[in-house]
C-alpha atoms as a PDB file:
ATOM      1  CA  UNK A   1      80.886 126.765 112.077  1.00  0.00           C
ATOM      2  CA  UNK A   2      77.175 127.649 112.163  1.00  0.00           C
ATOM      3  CA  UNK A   3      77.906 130.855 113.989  1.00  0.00           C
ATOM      4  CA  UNK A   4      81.034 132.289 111.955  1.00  0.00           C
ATOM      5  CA  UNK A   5      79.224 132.172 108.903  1.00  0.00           C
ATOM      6  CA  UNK A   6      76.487 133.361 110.257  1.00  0.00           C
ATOM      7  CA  UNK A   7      78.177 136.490 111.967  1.00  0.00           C
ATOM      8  CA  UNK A   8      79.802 136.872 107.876  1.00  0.00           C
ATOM      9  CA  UNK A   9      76.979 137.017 106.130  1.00  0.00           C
ATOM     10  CA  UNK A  10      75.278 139.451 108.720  1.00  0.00           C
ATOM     11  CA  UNK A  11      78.111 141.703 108.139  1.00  0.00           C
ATOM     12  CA  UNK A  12      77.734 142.088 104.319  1.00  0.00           C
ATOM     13  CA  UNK A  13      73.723 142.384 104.471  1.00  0.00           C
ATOM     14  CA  UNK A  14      74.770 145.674 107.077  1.00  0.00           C
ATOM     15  CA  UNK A  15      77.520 146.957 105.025  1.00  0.00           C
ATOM     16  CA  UNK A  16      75.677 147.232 101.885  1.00  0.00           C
ATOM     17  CA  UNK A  17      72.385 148.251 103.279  1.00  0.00           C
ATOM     18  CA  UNK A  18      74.414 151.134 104.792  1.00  0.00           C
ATOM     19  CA  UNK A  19      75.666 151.704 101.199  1.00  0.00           C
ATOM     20  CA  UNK A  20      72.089 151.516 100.150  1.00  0.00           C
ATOM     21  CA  UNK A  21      70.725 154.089 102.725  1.00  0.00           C
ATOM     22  CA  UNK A  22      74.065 156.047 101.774  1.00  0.00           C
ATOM     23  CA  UNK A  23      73.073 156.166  97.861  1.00  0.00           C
ATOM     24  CA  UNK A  24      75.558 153.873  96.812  1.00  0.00           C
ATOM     25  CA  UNK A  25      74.578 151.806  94.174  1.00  0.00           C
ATOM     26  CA  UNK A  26      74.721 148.180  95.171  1.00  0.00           C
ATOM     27  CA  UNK A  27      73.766 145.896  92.707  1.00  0.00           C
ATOM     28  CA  UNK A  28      77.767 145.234  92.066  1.00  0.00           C
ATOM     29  CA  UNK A  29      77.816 143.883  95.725  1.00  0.00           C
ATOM     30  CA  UNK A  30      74.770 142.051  94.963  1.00  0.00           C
ATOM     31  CA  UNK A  31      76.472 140.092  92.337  1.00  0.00           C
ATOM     32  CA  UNK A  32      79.411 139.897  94.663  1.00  0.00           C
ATOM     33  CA  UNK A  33      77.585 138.255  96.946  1.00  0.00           C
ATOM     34  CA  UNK A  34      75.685 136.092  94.636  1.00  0.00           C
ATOM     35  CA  UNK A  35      79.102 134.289  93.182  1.00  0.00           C
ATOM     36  CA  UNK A  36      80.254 134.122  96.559  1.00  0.00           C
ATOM     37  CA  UNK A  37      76.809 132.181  97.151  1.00  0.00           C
ATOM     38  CA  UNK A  38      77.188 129.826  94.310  1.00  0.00           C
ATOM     39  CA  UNK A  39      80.971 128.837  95.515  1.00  0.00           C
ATOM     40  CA  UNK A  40      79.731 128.086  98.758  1.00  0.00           C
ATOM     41  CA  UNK A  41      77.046 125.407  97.348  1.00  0.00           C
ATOM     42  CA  UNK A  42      79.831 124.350  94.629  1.00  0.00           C
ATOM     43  CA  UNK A  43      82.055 123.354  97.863  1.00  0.00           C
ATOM     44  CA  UNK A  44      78.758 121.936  99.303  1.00  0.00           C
ATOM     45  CA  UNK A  45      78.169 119.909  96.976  1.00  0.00           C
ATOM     46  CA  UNK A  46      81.507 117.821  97.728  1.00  0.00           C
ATOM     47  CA  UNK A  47      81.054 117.720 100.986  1.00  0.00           C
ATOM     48  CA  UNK A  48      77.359 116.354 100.480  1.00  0.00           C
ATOM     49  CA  UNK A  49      78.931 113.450  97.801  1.00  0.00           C
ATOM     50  CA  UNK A  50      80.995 112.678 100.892  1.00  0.00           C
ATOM     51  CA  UNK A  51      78.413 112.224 103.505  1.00  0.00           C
ATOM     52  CA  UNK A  52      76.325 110.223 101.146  1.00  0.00           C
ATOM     53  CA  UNK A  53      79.565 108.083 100.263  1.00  0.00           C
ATOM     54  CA  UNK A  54      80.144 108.135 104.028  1.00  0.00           C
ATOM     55  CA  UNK A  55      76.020 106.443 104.161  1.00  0.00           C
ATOM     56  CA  UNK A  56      76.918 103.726 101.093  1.00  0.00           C
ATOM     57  CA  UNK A  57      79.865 102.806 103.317  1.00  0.00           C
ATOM     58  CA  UNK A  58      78.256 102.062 106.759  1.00  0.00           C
ATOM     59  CA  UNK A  59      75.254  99.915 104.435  1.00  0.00           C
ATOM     60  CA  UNK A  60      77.887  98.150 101.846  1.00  0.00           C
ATOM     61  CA  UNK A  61      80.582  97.512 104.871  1.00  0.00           C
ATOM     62  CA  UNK A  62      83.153  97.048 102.147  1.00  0.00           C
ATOM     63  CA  UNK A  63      85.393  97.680 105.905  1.00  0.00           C
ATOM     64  CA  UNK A  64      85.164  97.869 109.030  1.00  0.00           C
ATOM     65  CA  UNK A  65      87.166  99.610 111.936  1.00  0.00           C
ATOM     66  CA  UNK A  66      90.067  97.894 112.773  1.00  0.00           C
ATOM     67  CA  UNK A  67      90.093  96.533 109.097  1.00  0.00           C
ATOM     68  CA  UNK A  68      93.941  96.832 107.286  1.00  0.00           C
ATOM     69  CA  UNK A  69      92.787  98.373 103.888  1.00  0.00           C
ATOM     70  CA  UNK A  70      94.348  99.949 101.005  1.00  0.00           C
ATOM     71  CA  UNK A  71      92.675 102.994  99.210  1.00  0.00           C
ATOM     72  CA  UNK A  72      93.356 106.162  97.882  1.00  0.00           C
ATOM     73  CA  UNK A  73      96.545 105.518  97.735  1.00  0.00           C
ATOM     74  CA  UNK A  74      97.204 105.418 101.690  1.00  0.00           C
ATOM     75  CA  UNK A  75      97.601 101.520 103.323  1.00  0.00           C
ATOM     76  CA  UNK A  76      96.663 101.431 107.027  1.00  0.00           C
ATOM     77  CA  UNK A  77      94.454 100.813 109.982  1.00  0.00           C
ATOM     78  CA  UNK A  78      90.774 102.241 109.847  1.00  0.00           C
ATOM     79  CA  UNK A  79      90.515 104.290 112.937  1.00  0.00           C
ATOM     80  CA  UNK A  80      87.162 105.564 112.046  1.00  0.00           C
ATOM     81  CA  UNK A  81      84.169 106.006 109.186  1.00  0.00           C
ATOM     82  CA  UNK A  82      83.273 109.755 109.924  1.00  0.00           C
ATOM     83  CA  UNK A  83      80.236 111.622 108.411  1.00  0.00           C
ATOM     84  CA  UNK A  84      82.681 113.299 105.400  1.00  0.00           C
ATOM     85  CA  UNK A  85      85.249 111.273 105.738  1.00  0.00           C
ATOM     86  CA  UNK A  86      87.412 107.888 107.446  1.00  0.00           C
ATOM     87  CA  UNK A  87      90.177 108.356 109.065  1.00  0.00           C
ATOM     88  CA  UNK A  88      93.024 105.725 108.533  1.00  0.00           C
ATOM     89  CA  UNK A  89      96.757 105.247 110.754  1.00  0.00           C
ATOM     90  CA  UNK A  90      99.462 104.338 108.783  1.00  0.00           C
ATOM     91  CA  UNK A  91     102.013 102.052 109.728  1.00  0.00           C
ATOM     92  CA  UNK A  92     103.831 104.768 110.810  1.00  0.00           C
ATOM     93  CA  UNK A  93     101.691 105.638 113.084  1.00  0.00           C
ATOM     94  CA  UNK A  94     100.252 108.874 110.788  1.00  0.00           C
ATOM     95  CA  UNK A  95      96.771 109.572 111.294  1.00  0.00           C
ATOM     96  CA  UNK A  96      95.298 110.329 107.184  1.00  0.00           C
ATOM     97  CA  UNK A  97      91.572 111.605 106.831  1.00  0.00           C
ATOM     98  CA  UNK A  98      90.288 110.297 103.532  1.00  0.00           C
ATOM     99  CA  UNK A  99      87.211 111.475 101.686  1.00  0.00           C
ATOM    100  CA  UNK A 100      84.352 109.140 102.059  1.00  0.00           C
ATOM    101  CA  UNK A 101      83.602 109.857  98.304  1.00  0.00           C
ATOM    102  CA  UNK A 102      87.319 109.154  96.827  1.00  0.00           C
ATOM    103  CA  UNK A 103      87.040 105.775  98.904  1.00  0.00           C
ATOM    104  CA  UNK A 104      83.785 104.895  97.752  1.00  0.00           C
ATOM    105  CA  UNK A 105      84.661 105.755  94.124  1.00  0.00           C
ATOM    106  CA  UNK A 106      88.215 103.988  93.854  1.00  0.00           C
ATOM    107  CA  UNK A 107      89.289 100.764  94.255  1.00  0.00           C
ATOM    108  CA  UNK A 108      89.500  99.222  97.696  1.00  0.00           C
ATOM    109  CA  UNK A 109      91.846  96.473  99.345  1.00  0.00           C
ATOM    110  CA  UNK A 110      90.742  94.722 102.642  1.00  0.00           C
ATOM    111  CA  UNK A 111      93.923  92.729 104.021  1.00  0.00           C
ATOM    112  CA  UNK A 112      91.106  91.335 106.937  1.00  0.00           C
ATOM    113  CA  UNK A 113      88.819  90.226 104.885  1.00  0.00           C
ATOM    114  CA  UNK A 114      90.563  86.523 105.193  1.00  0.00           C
ATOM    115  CA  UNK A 115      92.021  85.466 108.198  1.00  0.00           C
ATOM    116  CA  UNK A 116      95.303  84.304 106.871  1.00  0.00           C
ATOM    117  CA  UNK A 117      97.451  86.847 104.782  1.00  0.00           C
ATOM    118  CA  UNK A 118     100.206  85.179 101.805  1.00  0.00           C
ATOM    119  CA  UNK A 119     103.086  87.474 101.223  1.00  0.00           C
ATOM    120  CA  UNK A 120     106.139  86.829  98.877  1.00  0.00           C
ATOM    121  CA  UNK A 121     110.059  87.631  99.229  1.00  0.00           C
ATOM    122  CA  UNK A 122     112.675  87.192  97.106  1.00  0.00           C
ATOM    123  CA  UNK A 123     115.744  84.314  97.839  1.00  0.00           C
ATOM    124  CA  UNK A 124     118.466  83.842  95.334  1.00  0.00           C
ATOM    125  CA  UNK A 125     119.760  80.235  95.661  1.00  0.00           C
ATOM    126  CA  UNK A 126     123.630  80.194  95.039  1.00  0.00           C
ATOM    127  CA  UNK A 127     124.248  78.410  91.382  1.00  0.00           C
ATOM    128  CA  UNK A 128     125.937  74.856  92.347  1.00  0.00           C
ATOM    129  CA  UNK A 129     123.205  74.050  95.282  1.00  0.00           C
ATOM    130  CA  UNK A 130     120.898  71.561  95.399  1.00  0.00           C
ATOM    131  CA  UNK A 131     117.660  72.926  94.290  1.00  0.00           C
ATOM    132  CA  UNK A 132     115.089  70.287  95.754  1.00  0.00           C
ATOM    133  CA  UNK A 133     117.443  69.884  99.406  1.00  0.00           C
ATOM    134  CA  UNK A 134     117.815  73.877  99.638  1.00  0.00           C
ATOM    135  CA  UNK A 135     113.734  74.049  98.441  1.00  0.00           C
ATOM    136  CA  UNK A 136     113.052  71.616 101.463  1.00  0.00           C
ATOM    137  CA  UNK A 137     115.389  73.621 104.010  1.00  0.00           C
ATOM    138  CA  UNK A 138     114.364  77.046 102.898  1.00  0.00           C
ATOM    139  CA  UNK A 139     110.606  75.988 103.722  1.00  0.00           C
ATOM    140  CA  UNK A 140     111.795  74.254 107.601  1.00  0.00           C
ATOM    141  CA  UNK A 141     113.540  77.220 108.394  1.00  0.00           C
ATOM    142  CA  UNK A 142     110.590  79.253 107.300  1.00  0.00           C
ATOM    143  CA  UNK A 143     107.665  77.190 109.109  1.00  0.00           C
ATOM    144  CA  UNK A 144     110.243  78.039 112.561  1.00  0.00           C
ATOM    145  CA  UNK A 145     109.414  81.989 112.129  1.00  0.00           C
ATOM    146  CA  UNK A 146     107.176  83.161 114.618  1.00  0.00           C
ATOM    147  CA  UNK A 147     103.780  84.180 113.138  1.00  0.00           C
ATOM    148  CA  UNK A 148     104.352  81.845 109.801  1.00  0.00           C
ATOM    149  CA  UNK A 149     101.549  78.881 110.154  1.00  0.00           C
ATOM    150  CA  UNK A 150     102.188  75.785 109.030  1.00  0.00           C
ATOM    151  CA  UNK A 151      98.639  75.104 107.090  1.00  0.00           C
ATOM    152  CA  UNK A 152      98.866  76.054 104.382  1.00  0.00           C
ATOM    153  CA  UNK A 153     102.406  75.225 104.067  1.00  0.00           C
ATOM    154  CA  UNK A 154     104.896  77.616 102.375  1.00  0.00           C
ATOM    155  CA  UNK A 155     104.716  77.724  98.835  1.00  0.00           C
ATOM    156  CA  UNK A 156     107.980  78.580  96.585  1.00  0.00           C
ATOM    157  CA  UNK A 157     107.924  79.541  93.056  1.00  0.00           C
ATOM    158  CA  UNK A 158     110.686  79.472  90.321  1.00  0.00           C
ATOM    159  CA  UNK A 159     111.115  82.818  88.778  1.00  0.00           C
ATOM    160  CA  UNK A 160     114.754  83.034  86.800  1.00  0.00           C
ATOM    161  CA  UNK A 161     118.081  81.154  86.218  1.00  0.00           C
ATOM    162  CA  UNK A 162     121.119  83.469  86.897  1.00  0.00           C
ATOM    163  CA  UNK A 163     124.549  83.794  86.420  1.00  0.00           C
ATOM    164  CA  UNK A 164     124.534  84.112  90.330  1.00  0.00           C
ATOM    165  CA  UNK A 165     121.743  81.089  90.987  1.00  0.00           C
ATOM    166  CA  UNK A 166     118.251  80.458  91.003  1.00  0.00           C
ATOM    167  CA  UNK A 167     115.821  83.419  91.853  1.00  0.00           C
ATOM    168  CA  UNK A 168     112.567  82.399  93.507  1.00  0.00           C
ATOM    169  CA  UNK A 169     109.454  83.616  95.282  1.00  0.00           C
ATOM    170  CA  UNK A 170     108.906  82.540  99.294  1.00  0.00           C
ATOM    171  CA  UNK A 171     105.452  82.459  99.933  1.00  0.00           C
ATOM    172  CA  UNK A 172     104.590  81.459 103.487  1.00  0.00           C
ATOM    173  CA  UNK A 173     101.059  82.603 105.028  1.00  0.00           C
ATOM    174  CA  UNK A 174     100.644  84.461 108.007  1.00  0.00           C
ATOM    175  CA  UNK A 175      97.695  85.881 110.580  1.00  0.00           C
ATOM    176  CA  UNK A 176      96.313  88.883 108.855  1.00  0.00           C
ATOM    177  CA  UNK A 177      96.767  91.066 112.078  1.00  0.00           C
ATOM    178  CA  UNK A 178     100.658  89.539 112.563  1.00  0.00           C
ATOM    179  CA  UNK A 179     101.240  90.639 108.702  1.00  0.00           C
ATOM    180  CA  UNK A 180     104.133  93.412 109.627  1.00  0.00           C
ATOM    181  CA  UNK A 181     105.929  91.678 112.308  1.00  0.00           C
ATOM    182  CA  UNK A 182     106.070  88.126 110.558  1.00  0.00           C
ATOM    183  CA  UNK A 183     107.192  90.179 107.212  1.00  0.00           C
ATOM    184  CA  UNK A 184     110.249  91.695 109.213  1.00  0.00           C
ATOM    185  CA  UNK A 185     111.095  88.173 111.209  1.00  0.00           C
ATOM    186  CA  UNK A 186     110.977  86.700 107.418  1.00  0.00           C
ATOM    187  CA  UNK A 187     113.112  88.875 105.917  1.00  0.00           C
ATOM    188  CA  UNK A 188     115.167  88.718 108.796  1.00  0.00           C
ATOM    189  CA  UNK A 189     115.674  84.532 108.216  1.00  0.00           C
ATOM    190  CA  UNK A 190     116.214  84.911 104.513  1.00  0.00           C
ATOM    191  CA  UNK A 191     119.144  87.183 105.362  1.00  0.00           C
ATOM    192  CA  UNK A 192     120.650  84.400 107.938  1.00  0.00           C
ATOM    193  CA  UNK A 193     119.576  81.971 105.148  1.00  0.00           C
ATOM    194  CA  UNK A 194     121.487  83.840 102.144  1.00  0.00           C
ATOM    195  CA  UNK A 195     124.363  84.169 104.304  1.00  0.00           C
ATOM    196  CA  UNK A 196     124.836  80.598 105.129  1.00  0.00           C
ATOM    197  CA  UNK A 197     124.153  79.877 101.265  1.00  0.00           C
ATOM    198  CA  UNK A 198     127.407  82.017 100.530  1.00  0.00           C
ATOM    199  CA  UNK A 199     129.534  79.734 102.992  1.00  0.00           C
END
């Protein structure tokens, strides 16, 4: 990096000294290459608020590597806290370099902060059930999914009455580092669940 702008800015002192020994009047390049100087320390100067933002980071450890944040708008695995900025694999398995100063200046989730992780799903309980018996086999088949724990226990939350049933809110507690998988073998049981509902 060092060397390419070094071998640029070499070039332009040569071309207008030529100028200059040639009797070309210069002092248009000069300016030329004094607004080209100024843009360069504008785009410094962000990439300077990111290496200090990088600095705050490594001293506040608001994360870690490893950590499952959200920030910036991108959820996903820190991979690494680089000089300028930290570098972050989605889900998807996308690799996403965030500025350290657009992290360090917005908000920031940590999902491994806490060792457990709550989530919540959706279950419509046909009308004509029994609210309190479905309640108490909604949370037994939901303590059987792999990655659920059983302390603390499930909670489930009323939201609406509808023509169709009673809407509520599953919300069983998980590892934070078996959050995906136990979210997919959930919704996977409430869709055995609602089907068995319907029969």
């Amino acid at each position: 990096y060092i060397s390419t702008v070094s071998v640029i800015v070499l070039r332009i002192l040569l071309i207008i000294s030529c100028l200059g020994i040639l009797g070309v009047e210069t002092t248009s390049f000069a300016a030329i290459v004094g607004a080209c100087g100024l843009a360069i320390g504008m785009a410094w100067a962000g990439l300077l608020s990111n290496f200090a933002a990088g600095a705050f980071l490594i001293f506040l450890r608001p994360f870690k590597v490893g950590d499952l944040i959200e920030t910036s708008g991108v959820t996903g695995t820190v991979k690494e806290i680089g000089v300028f900025s930290t570098t972050i694999e989605t889900p998807d398995r996308i690799f996403i370099a965030v500025g350290n100063n657009s992290i360090l200046t917005g908000n920031i989730k940590n999902f491994s902060s806490n060792p457990l992780k709550r989530f919540e799903m959706k279950v419509l309980i046909p009308a004509g059930k029994d609210i309190e018996a479905v309640y108490k086999e909604l949370k037994e088949e939901t303590l059987k999914v792999k990655g659920v724990v059983s302390e603390p226990a499930p909670d489930i939350n009323f939201i609406e009455f509808t023509p169709a049933g009673t809407s509520v809110y599953l919300k069983p507690y998980c590892k934070t580092e078996d959050l995906w998988n136990t979210q997919n073998e959930v919704a996977f049981m409430i869709d055995k669940f609602n089907a068995k509902m319907k029969e």
